[in-house]
C-alpha atoms as a PDB file:
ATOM      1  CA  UNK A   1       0.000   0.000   0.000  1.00  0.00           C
ATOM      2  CA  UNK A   2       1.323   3.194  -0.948  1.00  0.00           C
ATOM      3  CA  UNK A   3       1.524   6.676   0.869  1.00  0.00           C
ATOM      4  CA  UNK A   4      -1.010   9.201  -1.000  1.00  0.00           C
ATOM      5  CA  UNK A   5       1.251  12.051  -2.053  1.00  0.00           C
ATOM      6  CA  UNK A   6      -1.391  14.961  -1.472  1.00  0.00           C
ATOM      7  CA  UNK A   7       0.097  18.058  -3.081  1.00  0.00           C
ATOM      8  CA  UNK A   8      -1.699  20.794  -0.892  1.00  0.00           C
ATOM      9  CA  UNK A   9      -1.032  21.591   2.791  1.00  0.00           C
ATOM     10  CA  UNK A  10      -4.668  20.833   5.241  1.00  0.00           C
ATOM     11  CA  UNK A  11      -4.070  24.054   7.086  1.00  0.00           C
ATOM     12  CA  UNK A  12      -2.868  26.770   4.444  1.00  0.00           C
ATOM     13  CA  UNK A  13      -4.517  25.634   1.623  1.00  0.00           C
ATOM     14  CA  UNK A  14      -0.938  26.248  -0.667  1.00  0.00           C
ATOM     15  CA  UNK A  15       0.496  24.051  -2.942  1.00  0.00           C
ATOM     16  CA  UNK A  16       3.524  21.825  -1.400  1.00  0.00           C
ATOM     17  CA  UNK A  17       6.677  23.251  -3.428  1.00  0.00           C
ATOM     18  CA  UNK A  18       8.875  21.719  -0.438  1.00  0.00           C
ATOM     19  CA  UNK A  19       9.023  18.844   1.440  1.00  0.00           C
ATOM     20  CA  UNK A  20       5.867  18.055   3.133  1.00  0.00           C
ATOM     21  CA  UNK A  21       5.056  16.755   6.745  1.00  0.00           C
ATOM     22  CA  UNK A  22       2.532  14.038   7.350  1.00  0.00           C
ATOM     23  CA  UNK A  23       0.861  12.094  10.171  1.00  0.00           C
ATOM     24  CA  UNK A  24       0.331   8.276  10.199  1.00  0.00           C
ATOM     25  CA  UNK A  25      -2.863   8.476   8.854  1.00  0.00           C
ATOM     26  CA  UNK A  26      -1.275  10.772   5.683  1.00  0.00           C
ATOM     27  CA  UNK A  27      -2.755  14.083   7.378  1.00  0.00           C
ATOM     28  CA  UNK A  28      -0.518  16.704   5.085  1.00  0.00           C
ATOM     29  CA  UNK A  29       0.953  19.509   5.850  1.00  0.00           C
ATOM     30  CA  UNK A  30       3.185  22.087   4.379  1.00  0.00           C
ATOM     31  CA  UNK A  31       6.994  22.739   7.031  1.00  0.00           C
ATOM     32  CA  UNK A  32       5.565  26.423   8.100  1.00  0.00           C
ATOM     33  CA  UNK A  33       2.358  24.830   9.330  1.00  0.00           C
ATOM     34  CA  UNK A  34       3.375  21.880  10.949  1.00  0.00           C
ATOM     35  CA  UNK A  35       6.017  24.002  13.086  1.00  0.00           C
ATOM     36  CA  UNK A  36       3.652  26.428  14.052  1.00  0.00           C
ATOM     37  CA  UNK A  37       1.879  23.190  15.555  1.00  0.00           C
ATOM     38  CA  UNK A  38       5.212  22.188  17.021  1.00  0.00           C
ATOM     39  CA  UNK A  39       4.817  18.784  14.821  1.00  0.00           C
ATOM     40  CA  UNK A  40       1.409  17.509  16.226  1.00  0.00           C
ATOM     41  CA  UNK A  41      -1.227  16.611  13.856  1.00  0.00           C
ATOM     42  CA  UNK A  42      -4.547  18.559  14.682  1.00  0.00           C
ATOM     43  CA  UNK A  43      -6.715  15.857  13.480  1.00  0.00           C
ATOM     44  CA  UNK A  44      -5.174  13.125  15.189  1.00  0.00           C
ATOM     45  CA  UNK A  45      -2.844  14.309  17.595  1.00  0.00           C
ATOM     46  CA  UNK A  46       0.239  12.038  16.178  1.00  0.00           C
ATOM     47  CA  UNK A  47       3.393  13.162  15.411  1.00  0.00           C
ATOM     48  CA  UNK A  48       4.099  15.404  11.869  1.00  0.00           C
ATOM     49  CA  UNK A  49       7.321  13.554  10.130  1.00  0.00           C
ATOM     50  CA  UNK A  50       9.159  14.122   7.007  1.00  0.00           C
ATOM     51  CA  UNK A  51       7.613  12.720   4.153  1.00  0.00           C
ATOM     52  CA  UNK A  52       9.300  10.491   1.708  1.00  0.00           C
ATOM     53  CA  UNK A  53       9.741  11.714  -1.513  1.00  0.00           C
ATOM     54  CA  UNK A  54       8.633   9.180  -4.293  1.00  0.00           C
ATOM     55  CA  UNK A  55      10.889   8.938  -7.404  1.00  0.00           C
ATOM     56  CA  UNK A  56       9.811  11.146 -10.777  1.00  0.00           C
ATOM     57  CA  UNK A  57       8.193   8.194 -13.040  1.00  0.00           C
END
């Protein structure tokens, strides 16, 4: 099962340019958002990580 790559941040509605941070249940967000919510998904409350980046096809 793959991670779904959303390409817009939850919170600020922009396009993700840069590296994205995501929850265990794929909750996306773009870096600026996810540090002003020091990392904690609002949704679920789990941790905002780094997410992969996928290859270009």
């Amino acid at each position: 099962m793959a991670l779904e790559m959303r390409d817009r941040c939850e919170k600020a509605a922009l396009p993700l340019d840069a590296p994205a941070r995501i929850c265990s249940y794929e909750c996306t967000f773009c870096e600026p958002c996810a540090l002003s919510m020091r990392h904690v998904c609002p949704n679920c409350g789990g941790e905002l990580v780094r997410r992969p980046t996928r290859a270009s096809a």
